[in-house]
Protein backbone atom coordinates (compact mmCIF):
# COMPACT_ATOMS: atom_id res chain seq x y z
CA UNK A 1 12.47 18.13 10.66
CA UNK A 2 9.94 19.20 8.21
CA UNK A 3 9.68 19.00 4.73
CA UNK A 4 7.63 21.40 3.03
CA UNK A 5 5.80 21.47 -0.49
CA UNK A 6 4.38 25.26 -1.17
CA UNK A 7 1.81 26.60 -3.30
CA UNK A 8 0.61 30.05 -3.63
CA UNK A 9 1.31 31.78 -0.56
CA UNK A 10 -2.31 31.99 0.48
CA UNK A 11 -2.80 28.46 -0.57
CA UNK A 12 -5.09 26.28 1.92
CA UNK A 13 -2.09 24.37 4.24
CA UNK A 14 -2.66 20.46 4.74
CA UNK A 15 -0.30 18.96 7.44
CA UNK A 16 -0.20 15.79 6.40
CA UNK A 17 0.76 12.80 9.00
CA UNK A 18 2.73 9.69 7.80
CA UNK A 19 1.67 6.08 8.46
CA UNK A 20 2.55 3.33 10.99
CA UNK A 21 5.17 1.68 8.90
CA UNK A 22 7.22 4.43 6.83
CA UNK A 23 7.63 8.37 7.82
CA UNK A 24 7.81 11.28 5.49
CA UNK A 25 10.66 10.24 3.21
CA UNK A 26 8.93 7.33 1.34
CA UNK A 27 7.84 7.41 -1.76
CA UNK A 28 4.02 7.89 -1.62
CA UNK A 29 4.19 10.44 0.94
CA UNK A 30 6.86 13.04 -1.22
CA UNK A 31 4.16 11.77 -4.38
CA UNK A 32 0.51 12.57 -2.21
CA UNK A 33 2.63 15.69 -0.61
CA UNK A 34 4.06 17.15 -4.13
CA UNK A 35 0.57 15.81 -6.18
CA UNK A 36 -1.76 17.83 -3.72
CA UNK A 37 1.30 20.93 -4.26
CA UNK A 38 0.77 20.51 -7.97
CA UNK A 39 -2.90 20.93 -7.48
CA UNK A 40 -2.68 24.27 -5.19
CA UNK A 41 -2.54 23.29 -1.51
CA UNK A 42 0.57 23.70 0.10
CA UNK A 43 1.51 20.70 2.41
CA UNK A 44 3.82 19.81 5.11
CA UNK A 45 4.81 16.84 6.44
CA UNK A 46 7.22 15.50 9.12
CA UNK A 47 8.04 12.14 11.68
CA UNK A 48 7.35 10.76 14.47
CA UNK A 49 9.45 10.23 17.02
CA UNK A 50 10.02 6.74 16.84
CA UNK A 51 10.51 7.58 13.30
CA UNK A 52 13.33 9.99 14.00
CA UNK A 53 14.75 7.36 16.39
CA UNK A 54 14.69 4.52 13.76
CA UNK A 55 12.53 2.33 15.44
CA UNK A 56 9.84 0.14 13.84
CA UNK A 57 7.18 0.41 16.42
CA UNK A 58 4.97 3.73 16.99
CA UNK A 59 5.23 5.65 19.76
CA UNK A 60 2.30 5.26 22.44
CA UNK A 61 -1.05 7.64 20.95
CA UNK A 62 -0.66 10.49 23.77
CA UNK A 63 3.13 10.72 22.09
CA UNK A 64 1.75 10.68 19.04
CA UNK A 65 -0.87 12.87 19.71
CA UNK A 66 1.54 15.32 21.33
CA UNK A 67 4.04 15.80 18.52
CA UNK A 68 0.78 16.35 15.95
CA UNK A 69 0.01 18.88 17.71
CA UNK A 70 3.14 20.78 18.20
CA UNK A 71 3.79 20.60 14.43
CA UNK A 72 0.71 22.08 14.09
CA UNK A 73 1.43 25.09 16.31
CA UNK A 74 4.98 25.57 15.01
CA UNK A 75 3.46 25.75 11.31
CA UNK A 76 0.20 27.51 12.62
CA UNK A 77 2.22 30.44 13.54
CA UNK A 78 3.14 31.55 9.96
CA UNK A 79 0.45 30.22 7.43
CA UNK A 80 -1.31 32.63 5.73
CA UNK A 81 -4.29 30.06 3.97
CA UNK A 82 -6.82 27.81 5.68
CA UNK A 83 -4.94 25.22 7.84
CA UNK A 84 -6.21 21.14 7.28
CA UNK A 85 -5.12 18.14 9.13
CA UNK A 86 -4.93 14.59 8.21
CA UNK A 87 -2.73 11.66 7.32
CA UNK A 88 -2.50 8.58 5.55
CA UNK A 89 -3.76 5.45 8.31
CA UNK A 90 -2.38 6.04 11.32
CA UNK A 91 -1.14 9.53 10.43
CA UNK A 92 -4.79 10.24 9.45
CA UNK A 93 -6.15 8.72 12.87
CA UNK A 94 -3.80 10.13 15.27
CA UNK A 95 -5.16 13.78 13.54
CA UNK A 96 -8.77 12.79 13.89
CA UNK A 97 -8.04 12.08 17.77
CA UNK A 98 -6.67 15.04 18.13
CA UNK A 99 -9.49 16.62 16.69
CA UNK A 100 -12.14 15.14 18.56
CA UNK A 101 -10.37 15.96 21.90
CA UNK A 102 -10.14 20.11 20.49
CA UNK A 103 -6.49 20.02 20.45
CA UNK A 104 -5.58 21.60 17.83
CA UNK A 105 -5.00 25.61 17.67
CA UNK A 106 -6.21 26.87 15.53
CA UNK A 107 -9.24 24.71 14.84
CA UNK A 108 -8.24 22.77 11.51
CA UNK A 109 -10.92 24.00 8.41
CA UNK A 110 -11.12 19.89 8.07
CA UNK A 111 -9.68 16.52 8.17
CA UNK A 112 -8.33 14.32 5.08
CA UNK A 113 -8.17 11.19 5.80
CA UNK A 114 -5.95 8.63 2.92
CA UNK A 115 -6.86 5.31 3.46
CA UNK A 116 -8.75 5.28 6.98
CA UNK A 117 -7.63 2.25 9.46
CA UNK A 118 -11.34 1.65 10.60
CA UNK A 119 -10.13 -1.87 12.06
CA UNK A 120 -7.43 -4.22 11.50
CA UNK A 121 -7.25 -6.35 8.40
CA UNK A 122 -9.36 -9.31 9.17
CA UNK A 123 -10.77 -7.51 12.77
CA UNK A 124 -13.61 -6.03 11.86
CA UNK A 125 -15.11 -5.58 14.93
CA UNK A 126 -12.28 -4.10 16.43
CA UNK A 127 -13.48 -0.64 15.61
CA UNK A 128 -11.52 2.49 15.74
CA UNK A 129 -14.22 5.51 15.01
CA UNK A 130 -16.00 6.10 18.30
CA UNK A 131 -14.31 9.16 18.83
CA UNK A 132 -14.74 10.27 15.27
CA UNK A 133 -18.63 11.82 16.55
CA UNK A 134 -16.64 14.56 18.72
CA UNK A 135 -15.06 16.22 15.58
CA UNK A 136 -17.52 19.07 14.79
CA UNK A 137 -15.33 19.91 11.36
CA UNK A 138 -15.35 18.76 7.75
CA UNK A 139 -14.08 15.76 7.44
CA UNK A 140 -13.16 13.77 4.38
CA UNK A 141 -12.36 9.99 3.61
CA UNK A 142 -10.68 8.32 0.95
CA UNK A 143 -10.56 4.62 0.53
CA UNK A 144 -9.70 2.33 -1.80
CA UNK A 145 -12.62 -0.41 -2.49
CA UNK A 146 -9.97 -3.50 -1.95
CA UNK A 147 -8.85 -1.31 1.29
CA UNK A 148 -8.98 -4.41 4.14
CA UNK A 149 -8.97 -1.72 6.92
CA UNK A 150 -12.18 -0.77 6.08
CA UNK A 151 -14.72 -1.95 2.67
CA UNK A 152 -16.84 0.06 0.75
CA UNK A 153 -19.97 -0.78 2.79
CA UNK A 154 -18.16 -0.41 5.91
CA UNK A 155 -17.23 2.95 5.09
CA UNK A 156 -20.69 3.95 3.62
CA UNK A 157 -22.59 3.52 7.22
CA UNK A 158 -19.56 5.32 9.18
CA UNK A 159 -19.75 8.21 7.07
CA UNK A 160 -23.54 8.35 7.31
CA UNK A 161 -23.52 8.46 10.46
CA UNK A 162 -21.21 11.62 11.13
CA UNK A 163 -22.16 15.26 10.86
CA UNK A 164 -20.37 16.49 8.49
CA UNK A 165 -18.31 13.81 6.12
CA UNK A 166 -17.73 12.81 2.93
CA UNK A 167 -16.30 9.72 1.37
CA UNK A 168 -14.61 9.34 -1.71
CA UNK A 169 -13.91 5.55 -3.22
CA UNK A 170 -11.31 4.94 -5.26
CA UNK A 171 -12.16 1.85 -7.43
CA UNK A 172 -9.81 -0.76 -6.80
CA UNK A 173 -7.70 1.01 -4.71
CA UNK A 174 -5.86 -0.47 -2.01
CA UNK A 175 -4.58 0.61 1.85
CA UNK A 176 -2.39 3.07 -0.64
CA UNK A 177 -5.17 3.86 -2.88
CA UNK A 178 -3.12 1.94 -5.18
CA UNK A 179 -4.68 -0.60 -8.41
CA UNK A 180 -3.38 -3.38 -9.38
CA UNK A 181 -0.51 -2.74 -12.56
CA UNK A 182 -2.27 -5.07 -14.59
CA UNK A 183 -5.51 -2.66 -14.04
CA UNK A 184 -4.15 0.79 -13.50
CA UNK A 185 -0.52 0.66 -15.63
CA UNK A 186 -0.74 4.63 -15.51
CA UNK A 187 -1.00 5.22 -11.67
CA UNK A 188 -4.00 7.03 -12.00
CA UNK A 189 -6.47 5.52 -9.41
CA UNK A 190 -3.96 7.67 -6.76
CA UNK A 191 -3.99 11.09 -9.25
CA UNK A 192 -7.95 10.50 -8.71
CA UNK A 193 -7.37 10.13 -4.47
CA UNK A 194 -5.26 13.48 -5.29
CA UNK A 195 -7.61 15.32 -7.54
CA UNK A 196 -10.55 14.47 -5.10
CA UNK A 197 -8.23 15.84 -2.16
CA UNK A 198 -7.36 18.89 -3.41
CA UNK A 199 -10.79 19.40 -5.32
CA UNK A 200 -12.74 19.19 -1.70
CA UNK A 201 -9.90 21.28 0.39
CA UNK A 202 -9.66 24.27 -2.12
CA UNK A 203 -13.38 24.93 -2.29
């Protein structure tokens, strides 16, 4: 099943890929999915299997993988804007492997990636971006500075390094893009992940 958040009928699509531990029904994902609506970019967004079939532990990545791209064929077929890929973590890195292997069709116009799982909290050398210099589209990160899958500098000398990417830090943001209450009481570190999303896909 998908749920779907519309804008203008020509409005750039983003297909937007949940994270290893919740699928599209939580919270953040119906508040990232209706924000970027809000701000003229239609989304969609849907599970994964093991999502579907209750389980706590994701699927193996060719499953993964798979099901990304059939969503993206099945929604392909009837958009009428520019089509984007991405995901928050593991949503975002299943649609960057995808990418880099030139799975998807229609080649995405770019990537979004919310909160990028570069390595494993505490891992840091247990890297998860050597594929990422096979993707020959736009790609864009956002991370939150307190983000333990990836820091600030860390994320500074992958981007550099790619073709065509551009990071945007949310200050004290965490894996969510998320402050701390006692900082952010209003939310708004997130609205700024959103405004920066939307801001980069509709130009």
């Amino acid at each position: 099943m998908l749920l779907d958040y519309p804008a203008a009928a020509d409005a750039p699509v983003l297909v937007l890929g949940h994270g290893a531990g919740a699928g599209q029904a939580h919270p953040w994902m119906k508040r990232v999915a209706a924000g970027l609506a809000a701000r003229g970019v239609h989304v969609v967004t849907f599970d994964f299997p093991y999502i579907e079939a209750k389980r706590r532990v994701p699927d193996p990545g060719p499953v993964l993988e798979r099901t990304f791209v059939d969503v993206w064929r099945s929604i392909a077929a009837n958009a009428r804007g520019a089509m984007f890929a991405g995901g928050k973590s593991m949503g975002g890195r299943i649609a960057s492997q995808v990418a880099a292997r030139h799975a998807f069709d229609p080649q995405p116009a770019g990537l979004v990636f919310f909160g990028y799982p570069l390595h494993p909290p505490g891992k840091p050398l247990v890297r998860r971006d050597r594929h990422l210099s096979s993707i020959d589209v736009p790609m864009l990160f956002v991370q939150g500075t307190t983000d333990g899958f990836g820091s600030p500098e860390e994320m500074r000398a992958l981007v550099s390094g790619l073709a065509d990417a551009r990071l945007e830090l949310i200050e004290g943001g965490d894996h969510s893009l998320v402050s701390a209450k006692r900082e952010d009481p209003s939310g708004r570190s997130l609205d700024h992940a959103l405004d920066a999303a939307a801001a980069w896909i509709t130009r």
